[in-house]
Every structure is written in C-alpha cells, then in structure tokens.
Protein backbone atom coordinates (compact mmCIF):
# COMPACT_ATOMS: atom_id res chain seq x y z
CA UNK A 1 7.65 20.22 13.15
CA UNK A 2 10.68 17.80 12.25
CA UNK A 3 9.30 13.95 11.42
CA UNK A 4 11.72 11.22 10.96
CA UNK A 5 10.07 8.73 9.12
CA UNK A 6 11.69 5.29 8.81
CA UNK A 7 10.87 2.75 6.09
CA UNK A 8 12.22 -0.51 4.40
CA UNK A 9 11.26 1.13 1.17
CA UNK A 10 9.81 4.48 -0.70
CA UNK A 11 9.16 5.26 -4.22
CA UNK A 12 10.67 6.24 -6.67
CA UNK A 13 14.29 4.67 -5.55
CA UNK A 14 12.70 1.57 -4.70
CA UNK A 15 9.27 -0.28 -4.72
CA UNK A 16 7.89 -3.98 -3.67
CA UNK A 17 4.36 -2.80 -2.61
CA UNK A 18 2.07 0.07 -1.62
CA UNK A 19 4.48 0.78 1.22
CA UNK A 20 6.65 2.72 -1.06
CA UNK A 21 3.69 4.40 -2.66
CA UNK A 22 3.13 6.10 0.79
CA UNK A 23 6.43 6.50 1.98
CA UNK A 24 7.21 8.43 -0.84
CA UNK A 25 3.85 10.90 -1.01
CA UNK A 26 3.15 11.21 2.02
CA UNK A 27 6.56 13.70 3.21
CA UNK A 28 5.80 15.61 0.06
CA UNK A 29 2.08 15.77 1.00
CA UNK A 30 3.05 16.95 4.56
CA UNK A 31 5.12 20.51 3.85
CA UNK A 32 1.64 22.27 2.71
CA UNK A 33 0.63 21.28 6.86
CA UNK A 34 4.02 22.68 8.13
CA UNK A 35 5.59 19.30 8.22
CA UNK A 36 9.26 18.96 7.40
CA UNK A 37 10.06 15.12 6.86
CA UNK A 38 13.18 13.15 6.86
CA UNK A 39 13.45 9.57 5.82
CA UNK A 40 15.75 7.04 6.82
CA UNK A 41 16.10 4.12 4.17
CA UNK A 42 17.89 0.99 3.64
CA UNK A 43 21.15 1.95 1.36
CA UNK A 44 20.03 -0.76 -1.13
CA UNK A 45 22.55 -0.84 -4.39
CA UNK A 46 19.43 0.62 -6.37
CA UNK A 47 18.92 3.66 -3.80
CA UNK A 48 22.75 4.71 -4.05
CA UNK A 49 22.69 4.57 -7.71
CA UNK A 50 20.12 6.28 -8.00
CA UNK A 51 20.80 9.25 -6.60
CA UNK A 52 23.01 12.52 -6.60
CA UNK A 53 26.12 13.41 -4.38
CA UNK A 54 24.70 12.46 -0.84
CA UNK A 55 26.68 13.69 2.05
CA UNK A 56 28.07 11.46 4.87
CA UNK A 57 26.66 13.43 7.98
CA UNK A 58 27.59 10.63 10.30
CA UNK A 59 29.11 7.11 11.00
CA UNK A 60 27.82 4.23 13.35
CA UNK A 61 30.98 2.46 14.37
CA UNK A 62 28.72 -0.39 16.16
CA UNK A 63 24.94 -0.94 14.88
CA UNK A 64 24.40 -4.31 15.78
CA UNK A 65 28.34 -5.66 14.81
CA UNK A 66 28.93 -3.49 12.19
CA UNK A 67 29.39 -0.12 10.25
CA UNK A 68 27.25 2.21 8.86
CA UNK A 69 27.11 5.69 7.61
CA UNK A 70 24.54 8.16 7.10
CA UNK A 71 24.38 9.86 3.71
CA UNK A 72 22.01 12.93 3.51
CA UNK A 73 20.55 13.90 0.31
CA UNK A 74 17.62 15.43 -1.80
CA UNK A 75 16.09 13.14 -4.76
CA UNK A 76 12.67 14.33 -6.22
CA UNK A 77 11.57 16.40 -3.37
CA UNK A 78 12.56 13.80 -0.85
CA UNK A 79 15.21 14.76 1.98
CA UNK A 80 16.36 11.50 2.75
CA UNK A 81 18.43 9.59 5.18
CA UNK A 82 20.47 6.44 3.60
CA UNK A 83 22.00 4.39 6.12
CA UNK A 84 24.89 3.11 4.34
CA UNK A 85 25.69 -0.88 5.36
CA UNK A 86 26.89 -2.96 2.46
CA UNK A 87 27.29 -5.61 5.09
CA UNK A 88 23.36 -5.71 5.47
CA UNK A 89 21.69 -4.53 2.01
CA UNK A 90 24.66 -4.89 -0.36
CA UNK A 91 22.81 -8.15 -1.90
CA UNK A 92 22.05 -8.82 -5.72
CA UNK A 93 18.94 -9.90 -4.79
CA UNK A 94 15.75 -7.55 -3.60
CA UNK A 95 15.06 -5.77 -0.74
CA UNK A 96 13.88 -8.60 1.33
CA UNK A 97 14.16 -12.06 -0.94
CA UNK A 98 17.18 -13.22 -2.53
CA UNK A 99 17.46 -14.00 -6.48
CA UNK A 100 16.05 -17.36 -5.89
CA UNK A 101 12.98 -16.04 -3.64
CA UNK A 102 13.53 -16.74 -0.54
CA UNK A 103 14.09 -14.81 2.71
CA UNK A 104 17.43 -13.40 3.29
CA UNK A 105 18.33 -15.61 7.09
CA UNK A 106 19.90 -12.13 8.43
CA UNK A 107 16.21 -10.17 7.87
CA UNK A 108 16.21 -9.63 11.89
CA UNK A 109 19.20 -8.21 11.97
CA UNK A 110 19.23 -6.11 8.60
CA UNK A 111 16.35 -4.25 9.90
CA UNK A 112 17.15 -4.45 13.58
CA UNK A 113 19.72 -2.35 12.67
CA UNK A 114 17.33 0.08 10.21
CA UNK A 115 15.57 0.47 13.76
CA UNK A 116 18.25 1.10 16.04
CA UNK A 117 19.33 3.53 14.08
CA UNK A 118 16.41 5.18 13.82
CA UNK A 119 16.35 5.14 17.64
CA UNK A 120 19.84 6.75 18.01
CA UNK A 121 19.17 9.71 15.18
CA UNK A 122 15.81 10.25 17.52
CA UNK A 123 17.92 11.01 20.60
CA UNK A 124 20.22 13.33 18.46
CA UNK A 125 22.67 11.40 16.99
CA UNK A 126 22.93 13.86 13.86
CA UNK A 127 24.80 16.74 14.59
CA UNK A 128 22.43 19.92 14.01
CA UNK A 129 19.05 17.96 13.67
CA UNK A 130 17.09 16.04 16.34
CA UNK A 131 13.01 14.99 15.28
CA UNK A 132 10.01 16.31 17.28
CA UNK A 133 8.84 12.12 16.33
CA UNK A 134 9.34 8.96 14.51
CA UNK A 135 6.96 7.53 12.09
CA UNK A 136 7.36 4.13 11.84
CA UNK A 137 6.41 2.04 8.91
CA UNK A 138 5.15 -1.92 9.03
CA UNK A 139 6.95 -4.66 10.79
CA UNK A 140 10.69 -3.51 9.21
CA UNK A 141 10.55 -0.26 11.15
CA UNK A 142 8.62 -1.55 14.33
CA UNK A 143 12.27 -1.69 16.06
CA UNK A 144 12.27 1.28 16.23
CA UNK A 145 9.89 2.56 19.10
CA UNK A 146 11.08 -0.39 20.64
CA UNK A 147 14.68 0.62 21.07
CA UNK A 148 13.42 4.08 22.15
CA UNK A 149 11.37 2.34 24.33
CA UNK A 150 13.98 0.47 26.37
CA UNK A 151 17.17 2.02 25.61
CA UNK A 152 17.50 5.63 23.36
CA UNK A 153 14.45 7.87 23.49
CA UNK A 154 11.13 7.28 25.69
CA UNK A 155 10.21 11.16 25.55
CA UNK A 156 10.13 11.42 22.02
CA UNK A 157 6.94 10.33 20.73
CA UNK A 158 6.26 7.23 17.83
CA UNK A 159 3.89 6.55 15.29
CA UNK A 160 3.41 2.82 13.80
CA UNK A 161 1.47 2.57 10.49
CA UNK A 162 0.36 -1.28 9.65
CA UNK A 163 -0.11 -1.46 6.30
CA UNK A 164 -0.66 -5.21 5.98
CA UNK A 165 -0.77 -6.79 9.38
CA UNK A 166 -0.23 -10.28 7.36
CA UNK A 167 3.90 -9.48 7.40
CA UNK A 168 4.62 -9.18 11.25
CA UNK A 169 8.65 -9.98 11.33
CA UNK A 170 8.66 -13.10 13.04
CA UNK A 171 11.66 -14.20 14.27
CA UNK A 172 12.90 -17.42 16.75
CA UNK A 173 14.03 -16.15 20.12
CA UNK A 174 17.53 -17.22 19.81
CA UNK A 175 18.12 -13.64 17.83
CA UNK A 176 17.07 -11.55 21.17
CA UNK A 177 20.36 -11.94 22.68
CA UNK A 178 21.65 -10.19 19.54
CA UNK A 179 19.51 -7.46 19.55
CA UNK A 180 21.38 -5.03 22.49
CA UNK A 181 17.98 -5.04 24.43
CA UNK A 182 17.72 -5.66 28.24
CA UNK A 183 16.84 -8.98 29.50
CA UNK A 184 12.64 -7.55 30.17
CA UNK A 185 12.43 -6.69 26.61
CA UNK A 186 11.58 -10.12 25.93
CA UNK A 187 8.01 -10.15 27.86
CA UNK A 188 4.37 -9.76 27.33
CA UNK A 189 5.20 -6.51 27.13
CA UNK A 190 7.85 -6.39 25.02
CA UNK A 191 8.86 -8.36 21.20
CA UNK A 192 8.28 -11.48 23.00
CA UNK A 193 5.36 -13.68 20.56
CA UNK A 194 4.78 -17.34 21.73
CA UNK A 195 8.21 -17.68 22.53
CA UNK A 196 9.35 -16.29 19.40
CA UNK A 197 10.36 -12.83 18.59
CA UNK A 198 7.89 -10.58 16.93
CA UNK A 199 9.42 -7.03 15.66
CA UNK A 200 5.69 -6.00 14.77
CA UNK A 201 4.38 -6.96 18.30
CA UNK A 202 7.12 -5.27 19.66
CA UNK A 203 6.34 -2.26 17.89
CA UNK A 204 2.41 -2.25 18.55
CA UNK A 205 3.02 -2.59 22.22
CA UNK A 206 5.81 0.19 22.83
CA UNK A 207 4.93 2.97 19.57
CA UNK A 208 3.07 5.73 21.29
CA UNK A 209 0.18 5.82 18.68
CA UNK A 210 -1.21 2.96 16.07
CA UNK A 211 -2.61 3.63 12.52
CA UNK A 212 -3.35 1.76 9.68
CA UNK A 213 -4.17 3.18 6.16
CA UNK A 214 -8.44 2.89 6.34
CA UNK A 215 -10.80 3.24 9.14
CA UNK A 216 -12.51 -0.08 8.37
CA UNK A 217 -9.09 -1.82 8.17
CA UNK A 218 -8.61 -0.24 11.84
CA UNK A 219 -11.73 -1.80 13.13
CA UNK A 220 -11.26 -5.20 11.02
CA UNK A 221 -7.87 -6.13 12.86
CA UNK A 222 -9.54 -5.77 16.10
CA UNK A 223 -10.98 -9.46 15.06
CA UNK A 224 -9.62 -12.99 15.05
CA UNK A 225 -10.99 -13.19 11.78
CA UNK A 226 -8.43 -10.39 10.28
CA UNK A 227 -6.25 -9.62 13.25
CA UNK A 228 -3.27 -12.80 12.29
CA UNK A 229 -3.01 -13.28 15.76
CA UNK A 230 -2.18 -9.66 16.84
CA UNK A 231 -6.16 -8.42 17.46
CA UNK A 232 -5.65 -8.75 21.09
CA UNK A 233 -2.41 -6.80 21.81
CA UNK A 234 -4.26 -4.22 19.27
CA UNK A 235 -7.10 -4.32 20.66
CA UNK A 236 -5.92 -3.45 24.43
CA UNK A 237 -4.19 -0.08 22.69
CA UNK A 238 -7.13 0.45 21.01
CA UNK A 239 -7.72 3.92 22.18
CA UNK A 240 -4.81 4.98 20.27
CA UNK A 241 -4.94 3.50 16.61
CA UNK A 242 -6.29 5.22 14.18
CA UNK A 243 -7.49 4.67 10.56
CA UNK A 244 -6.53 7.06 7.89
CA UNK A 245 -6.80 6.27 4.28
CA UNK A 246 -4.19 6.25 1.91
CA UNK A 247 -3.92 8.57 -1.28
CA UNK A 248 -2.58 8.93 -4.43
CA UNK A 249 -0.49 11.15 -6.60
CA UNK A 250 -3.10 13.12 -8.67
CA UNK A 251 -0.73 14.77 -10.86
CA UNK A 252 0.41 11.11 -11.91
CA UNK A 253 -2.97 10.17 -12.34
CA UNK A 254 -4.76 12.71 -14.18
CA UNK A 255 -6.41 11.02 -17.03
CA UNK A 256 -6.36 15.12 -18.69
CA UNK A 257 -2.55 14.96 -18.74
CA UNK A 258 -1.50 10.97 -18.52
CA UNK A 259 0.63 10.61 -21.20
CA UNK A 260 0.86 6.89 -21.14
CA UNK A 261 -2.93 6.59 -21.85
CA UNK A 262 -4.34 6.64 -25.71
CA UNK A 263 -6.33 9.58 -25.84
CA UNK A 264 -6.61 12.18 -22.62
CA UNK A 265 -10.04 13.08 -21.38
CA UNK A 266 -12.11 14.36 -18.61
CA UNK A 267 -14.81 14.16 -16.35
CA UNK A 268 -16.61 17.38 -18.06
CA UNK A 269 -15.71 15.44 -21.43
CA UNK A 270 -15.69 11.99 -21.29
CA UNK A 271 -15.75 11.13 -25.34
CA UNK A 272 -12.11 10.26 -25.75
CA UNK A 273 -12.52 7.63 -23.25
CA UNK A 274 -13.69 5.35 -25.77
CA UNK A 275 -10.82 5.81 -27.69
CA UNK A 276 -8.84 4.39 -25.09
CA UNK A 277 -11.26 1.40 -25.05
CA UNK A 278 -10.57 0.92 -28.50
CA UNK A 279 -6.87 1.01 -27.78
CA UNK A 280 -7.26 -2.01 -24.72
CA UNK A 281 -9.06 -4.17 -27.05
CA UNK A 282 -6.19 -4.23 -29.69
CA UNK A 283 -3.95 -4.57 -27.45
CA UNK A 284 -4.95 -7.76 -25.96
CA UNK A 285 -6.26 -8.81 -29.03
CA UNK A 286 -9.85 -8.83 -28.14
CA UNK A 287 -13.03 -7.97 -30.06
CA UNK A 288 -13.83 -4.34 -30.58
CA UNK A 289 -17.30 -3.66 -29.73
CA UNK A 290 -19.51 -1.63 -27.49
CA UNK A 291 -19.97 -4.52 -24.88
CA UNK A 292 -18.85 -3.92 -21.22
CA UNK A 293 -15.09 -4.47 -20.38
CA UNK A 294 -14.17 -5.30 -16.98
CA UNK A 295 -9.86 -5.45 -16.04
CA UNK A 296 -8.51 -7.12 -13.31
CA UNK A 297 -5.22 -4.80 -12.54
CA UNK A 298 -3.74 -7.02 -9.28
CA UNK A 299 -1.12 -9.84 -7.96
CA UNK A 300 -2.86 -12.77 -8.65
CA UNK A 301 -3.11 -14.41 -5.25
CA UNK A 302 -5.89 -15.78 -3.08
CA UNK A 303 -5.41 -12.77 -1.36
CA UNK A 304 -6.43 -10.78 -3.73
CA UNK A 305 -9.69 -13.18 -4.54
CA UNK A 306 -8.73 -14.12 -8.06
CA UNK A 307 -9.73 -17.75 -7.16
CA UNK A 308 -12.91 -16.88 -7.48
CA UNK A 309 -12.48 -14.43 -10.64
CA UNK A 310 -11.08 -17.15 -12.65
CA UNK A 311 -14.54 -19.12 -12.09
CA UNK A 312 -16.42 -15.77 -12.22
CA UNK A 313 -14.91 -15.52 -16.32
CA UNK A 314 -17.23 -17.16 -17.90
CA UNK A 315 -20.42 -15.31 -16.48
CA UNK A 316 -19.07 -11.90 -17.82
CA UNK A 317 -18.51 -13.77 -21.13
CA UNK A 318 -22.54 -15.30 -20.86
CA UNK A 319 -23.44 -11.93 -19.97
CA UNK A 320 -22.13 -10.87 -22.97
CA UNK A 321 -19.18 -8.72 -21.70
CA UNK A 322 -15.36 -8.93 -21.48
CA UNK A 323 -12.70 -9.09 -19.69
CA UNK A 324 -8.57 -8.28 -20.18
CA UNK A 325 -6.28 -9.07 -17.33
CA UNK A 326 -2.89 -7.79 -16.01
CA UNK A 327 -0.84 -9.51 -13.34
CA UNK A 328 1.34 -11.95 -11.81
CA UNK A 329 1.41 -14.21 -8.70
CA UNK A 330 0.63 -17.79 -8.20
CA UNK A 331 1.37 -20.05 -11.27
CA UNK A 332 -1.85 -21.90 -10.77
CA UNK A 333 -4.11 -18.54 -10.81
CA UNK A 334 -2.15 -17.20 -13.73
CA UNK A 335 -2.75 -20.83 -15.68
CA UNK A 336 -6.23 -20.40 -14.63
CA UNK A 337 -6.87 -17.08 -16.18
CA UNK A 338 -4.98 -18.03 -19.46
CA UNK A 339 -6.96 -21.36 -19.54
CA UNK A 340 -10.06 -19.02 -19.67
CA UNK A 341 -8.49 -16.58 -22.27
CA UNK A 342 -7.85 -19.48 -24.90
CA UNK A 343 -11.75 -20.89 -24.11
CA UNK A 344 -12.99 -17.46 -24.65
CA UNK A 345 -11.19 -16.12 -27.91
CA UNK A 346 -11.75 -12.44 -28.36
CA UNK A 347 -13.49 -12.12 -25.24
CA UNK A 348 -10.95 -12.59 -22.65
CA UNK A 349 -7.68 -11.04 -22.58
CA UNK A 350 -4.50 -11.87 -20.29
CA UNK A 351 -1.09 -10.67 -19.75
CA UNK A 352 1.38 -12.36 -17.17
CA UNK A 353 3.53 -9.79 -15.44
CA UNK A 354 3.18 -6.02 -14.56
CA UNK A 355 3.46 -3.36 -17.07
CA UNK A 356 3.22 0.10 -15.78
CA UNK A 357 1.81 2.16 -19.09
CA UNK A 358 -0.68 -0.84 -19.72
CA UNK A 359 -2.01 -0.06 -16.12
CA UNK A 360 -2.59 3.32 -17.22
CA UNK A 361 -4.08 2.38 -19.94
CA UNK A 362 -6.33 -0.36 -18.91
CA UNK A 363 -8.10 2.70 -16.26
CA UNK A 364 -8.83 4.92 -18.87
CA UNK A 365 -10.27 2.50 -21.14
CA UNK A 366 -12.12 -0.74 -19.36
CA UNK A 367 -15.43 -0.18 -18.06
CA UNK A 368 -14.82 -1.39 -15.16
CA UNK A 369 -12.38 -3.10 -12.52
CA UNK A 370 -13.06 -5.72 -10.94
CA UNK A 371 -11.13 -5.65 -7.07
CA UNK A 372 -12.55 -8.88 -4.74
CA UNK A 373 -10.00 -9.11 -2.09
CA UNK A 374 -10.73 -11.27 0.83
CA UNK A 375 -8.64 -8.58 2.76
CA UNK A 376 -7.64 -4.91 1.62
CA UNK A 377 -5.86 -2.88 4.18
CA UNK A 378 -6.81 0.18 1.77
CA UNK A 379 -6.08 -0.51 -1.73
CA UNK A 380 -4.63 1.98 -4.59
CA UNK A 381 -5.86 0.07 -7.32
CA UNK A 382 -9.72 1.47 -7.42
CA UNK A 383 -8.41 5.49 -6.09
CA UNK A 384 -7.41 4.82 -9.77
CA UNK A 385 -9.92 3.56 -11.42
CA UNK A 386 -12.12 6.23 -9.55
CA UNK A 387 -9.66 8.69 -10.59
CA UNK A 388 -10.00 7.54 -14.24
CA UNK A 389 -14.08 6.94 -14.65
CA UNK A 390 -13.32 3.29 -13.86
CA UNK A 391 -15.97 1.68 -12.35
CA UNK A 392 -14.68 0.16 -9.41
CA UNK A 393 -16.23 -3.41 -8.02
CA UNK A 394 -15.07 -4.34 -5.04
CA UNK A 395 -15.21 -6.73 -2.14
CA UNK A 396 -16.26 -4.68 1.13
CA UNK A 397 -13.69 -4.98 3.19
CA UNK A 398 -10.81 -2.53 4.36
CA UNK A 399 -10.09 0.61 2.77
CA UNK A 400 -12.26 -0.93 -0.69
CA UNK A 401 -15.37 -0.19 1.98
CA UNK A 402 -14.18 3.37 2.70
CA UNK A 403 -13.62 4.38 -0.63
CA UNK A 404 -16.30 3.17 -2.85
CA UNK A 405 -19.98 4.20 -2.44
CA UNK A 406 -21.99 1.37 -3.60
CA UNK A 407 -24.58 1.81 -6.28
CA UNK A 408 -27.84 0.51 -3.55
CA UNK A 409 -31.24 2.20 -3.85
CA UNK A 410 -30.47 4.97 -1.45
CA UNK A 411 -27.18 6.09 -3.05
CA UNK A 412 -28.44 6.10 -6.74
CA UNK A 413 -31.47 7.69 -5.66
CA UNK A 414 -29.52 10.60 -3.98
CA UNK A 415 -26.65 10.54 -6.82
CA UNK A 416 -23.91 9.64 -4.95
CA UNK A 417 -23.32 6.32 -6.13
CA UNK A 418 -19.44 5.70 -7.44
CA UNK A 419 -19.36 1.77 -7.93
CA UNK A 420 -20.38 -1.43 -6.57
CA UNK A 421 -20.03 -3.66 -3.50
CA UNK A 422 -20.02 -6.86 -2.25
CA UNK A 423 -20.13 -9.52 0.75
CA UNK A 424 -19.50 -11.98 1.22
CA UNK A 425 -16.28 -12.79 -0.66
CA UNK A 426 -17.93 -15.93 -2.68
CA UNK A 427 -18.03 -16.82 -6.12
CA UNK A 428 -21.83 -15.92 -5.96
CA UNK A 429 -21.43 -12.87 -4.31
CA UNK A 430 -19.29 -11.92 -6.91
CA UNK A 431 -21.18 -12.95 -9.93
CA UNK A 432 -24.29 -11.17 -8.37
CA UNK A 433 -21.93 -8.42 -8.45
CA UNK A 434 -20.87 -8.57 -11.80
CA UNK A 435 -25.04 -8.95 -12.54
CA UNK A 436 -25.72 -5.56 -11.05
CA UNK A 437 -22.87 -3.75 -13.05
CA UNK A 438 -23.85 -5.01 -16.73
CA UNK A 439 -27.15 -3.92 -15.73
CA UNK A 440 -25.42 -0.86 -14.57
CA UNK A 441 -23.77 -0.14 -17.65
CA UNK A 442 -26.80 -0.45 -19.86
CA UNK A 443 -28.47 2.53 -18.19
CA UNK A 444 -25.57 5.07 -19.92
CA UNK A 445 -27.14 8.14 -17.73
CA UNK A 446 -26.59 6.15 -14.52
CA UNK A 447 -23.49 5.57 -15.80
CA UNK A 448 -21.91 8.30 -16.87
CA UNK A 449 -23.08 9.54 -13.47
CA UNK A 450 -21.47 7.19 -11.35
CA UNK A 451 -18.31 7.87 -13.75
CA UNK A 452 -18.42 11.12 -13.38
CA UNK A 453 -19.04 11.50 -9.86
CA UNK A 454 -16.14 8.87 -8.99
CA UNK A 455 -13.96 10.95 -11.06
CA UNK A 456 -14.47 14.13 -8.94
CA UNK A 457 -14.15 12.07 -5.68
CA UNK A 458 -10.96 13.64 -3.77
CA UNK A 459 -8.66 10.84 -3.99
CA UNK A 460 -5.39 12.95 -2.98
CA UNK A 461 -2.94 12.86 -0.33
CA UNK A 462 -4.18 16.37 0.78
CA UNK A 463 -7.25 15.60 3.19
CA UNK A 464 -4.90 12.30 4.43
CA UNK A 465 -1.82 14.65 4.99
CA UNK A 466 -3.68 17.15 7.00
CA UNK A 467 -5.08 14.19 9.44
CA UNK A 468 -1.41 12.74 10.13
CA UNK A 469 -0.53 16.54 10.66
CA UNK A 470 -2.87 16.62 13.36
CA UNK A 471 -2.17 13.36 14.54
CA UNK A 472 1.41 14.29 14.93
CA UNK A 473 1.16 17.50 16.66
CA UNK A 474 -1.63 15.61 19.29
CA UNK A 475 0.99 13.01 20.17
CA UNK A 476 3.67 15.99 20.17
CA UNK A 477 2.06 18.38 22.35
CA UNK A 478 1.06 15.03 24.85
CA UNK A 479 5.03 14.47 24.61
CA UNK A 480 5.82 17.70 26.13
C-alpha cells in the first residue's frame, strides 16, 4: 500500500522534538509490513542542503498566493516529498520560531499550505503516483484531512497522530477567509474553536481515524484534566482513536555497538557498564565511588516536572547518592539545578544545553534516570534508558505508564519488574520514589534483574510498525 505521510519535521534533515524521531522511523519501520511511504516536508534551507539531486516532479502555481514545487528524492532510506516555497520556509530562523524566539505571524498560512498540498498530491496531483492514505502528523499537518474533507479528496482515507495535544495551531478567525475553504468550514464541525481557528480541531473532527503515540495517553486526553480543551471533540470520535506507542531506533541504541559510549556492554555481560560510570563521573566532575547515580536527560520545564527535581536534589544527596544533569529550558529551573550543583560539590553534576554523545553516555553509565513529567504523551527518554540497563523512574502518566513495569510486590515477586513508578506528581511522591530505588539498588541481584530484564524489553519500531500497518489497511479496506 502507498502512505503519504505529511509532517512539519523528520529526522535526520531536521529535528525540534520527538516528532521527527517518528517521522523519520516509522516509513523505514513500515516496508518489512508491505508499506511503501512517502513524505511530504517543509523545504526548510537545512532540508535542501542537506540532501542529493532531488527532482522537480511538479509545480503549484497557486497554494495559498504563491509558488511551490515538489522535489522528489531519496536521503537515508527516506523517499521524500519537499515542497519547495522559499516564500514560506526560506527564514534564517527555525522551523517554527524566528532567531529571536518567537512565532513566525504567517505560521497559519506556512502550514496551511503544507496541508493543502498534501490534499491535492492525495487526489493525484503527481503524475504516476496517487496514495491509498494520508498520515497526518500533529497540529502542522491537521490541514490536511481538512482540505480533503471539504474540497480535494473525501474517499481517500486520513490518519491524525497527536503527539502532544498541548500545540493545537490556534489561530484568530480573520485567517479563514484566506484559507480557500467554503463558508461551512468554519462550524462546530469544522476548524472553527471559540471563534478562533483551530487547525488541530479541524483535523480531529474531519481525519478518518485518531491516534496518539501510547494507549494511556489515548485514554488521558479524553479528560479535562489532560485534554487542553479538545477532550470533548475527542471524546465524541472516540471509537476511532487509537493508542500506539512510539519506538526507537535499536541499531542507534545498542549499548553492544554505541560508539559514543565509554566502554560497550551487554545485557548477558553487564561489567563494562561500570566503566562507563566511571567515565560520567569525570566528566561532570563528580566523586567516583560506588554510590547510586541518578541523570536527569530532559528540557527543563514544568512540563517535564523538574520543579520538583530541583527540591528532590538534596534527598538523593542525604541518601547518600548522586546526581549529574543534562538539559536546557527555563532559566529559573536551569539556575535552580546549578544552585544545587555548587551546594553539593562532587555530588551533583549539571550541564546547560543538549549534547548528543553525553546522552549516550549518561544511559550507559548512571544508575538510574529520573523522568517525573506531569504529562508524557509517550516519552523516548526511558525506551533508552531501558534499552541501556538504565533504571528508569518515572511519573505514571502517558506512554511512561505503558512502558515501565514498576518494581511493586507482585512484579518483583514474578520477575518482571523493569523500574519504578509514581503518583501523584508531588515532591513527596517523588522522593518516596527516589526512597524505593536506593533501596533498590542495594539489593545488586534485584538489580541486575530489573537491568537486565529492561534491557531485553522490545523497545523497537517493529511491534509499533506492524499495528499502524493494520491500522492502515482497516481504514483502507473501510475506504473502498
């Protein structure tokens, strides 16, 4: 079957978030289930230099006002689909902010037009190809079953993924008018949102099928409490979203092969690993010892709890453990963290900013990692750490609840234990679960189980790929 899948961003051409992460395995991930995927992309500066020779295999004389062409072309097992408009992504800044940080005002309209496309290659604009369905990703590509909804392509079946339902494309209704919809497209039914526009409403109400990337995520935006606003136009298409988790790229993360880590290792051999502990500690500069080491491998926003893990520092420190940090995100957080660092000399560890080989690193050598998001659609950062013998500790919530199996009675009794939970997201819950891990980690056969077992966990895109392979041929087969 022929996918077009349509996305603001993929890796490896060009990355803000996890978006890319999946956009970029998941086509790959798809041709062992029969799956041939195209991928239309924003022709950022960054995408066209990176890549070789594309081929203009057709020209928009009108999307939304302007120009555009298509340029077809294969980069790292990728057959992608660059639509070509230096008058919408020709900027110096990023994909979405400019080089001061702030929104670009034309947003609408630069992925608007990412959409309509979309739309107009699903009703056979290119000349030879013509998808079986459009996969949609997040509130950039939600456009796009919504102009096949009221003006390309109703037959042909659409998939919208939500990977954070926090960024929704939110727009004042002065834009519809610009748009090329008709007149009813602004309705309940349609992108209308409080009398604003909504491209992410618009997409939830008109895709043929919902998913987001964890079944718990899926259930948790059916609430006020996680839905921003959107539970109840999710929750009245209900009986078509779907949660399937999000996986990684084992072959990048192989702690046997990484060559950015200190020392390789594996779960039938776990020695070296202290190597790499060694390695963290001189790194940041911290005391060498056998005491616990917990990481903290995240943006550091309230998001992402670490509020409450700059209070949490100096319990690991009383407990006699340690703890090295990587990240960036809110300057008060980030002040926080390196206040705690210079009170705990040798103990704590912190490094401002985001350094790709440290991350490696930090996996294969902390004890454990330390995730205690107040909401996680799925998270990539503890498939690592389970990948890597990393003990992950999480907050339960999202795809952190689907992923980890925490270390309770029941699940150490049956050996199936991998790391350890929380809830609720408080500064107590999370220095009870810091409690339970150092006492963890001084009972080494529990541990090395819990390491091991994590390790062996199937954290790949190949069970995930198979259950978006069914999910498209379902909504297919329905089409016809």
């Amino acid at each position: 079957m022929n996918v077009l899948s349509v996305s603001s961003e993929i890796y490896p051409l060009i990355k803000t978030g996890g978006l890319a992460d999946v956009a970029g395995a998941l086509p790959i991930a798809l041709e062992a289930h029969g799956v041939t995927t195209r991928t239309l992309i924003p022709g950022y500066p960054a995408v066209k230099a990176a890549v070789t020779d594309p081929v203009k295999c057709f020209e928009f004389t009108d999307l939304l006002g302007e120009k555009a062409d298509v340029l077809e072309v294969r980069h790292e097992g990728l057959d992608l689909l660059i639509l070509d408009a230096p008058a919408y992504y020709e900027r110096s800044g990023g994909p979405y902010l400019d080089q001061t940080g702030k929104d670009y005002p034309d947003n609408w309209k630069r992925f608007a037009a990412l959409s309509l496309a979309a739309a107009r290659i699903a009703a056979g604009a290119l000349p030879g190809w013509r998808p079986d369905m459009v996969h949609a990703h997040d509130w950039q590509a939600a456009m796009a079953p919504v102009y096949m909804r009221y003006a390309e392509t109703p037959e042909i079946p659409s998939l919208l993924t939500i990977h954070n339902i926090a960024f929704q494309g939110q727009f004042g209704a002065n834009i519809f008018s610009k748009l090329a919809l008709p007149a009813h497209a602004f309705g309940m039914e349609g992108i209308e949102y409080y009398n604003d526009v909504s491209f992410l409403k618009g997409g939830l109400q008109t895709a043929t099928a919902l998913s987001t990337v964890s079944p718990s995520y899926a259930e948790e935006i059916l609430t006020p409490q996680f839905g921003m606003g959107l539970h109840g136009v999710i929750g009245s298409r209900a009986h078509v979203l779907h949660g399937i988790v999000n996986g990684i790229d084992a072959d990048v993360w192989n702690p046997a092969t990484d060559h950015l880590i200190h020392d390789n290792y594996s779960a039938a051999n776990l020695k070296n690993r202290a190597l790499n502990k060694k390695a963290v500690a001189e790194h940041f500069r911290i005391d060498d010892d056998d005491s616990p080491l917990f990481c903290i491998i995240s943006r550091l926003t309230w998001q992402k709890g670490i509020d409450l893990m700059a209070e949490a520092v100096d319990e690991i420190v009383s407990l006699g453990g340690r703890l090295v940090v990587l990240g960036a995100g809110e300057v008060a957080l980030e002040g926080a963290l390196l206040a705690a660092a210079s009170r705990h000399h040798g103990r704590v560890g912190v490094a401002v900013g985001y350094n790709e080989p440290l991350s490696h690193l930090m996996q294969a050598g902390c004890d454990a990692i330390i995730i205690p998001s107040r909401f996680e659609p799925c998270g990539l950062t503890q498939l690592y750490a389970l990948r890597y013998g990393c003990i992950p500790v999480v907050a339960r919530t999202g795809g952190l609840a689907d992923t980890v199996i925490d270390a309770n009675h029941a699940a150490i009794a049956n050996k199936s234990a991998t790391g350890v939970q929380f809830s609720p997201v408080t500064l107590d819950g999370l220095k009870q679960a810091i409690r339970r891990t150092v006492r963890y980690y001084h009972d080494p056969k529990l541990w090395t189980q819990m390491q091991k077992l994590g390790m062996k966990s199937d954290v790949s895109w190949e069970k995930s790929a198979g259950l978006y392979a069914a999910l498209y041929s379902q909504l297919i087969s329905k089409g016809h």
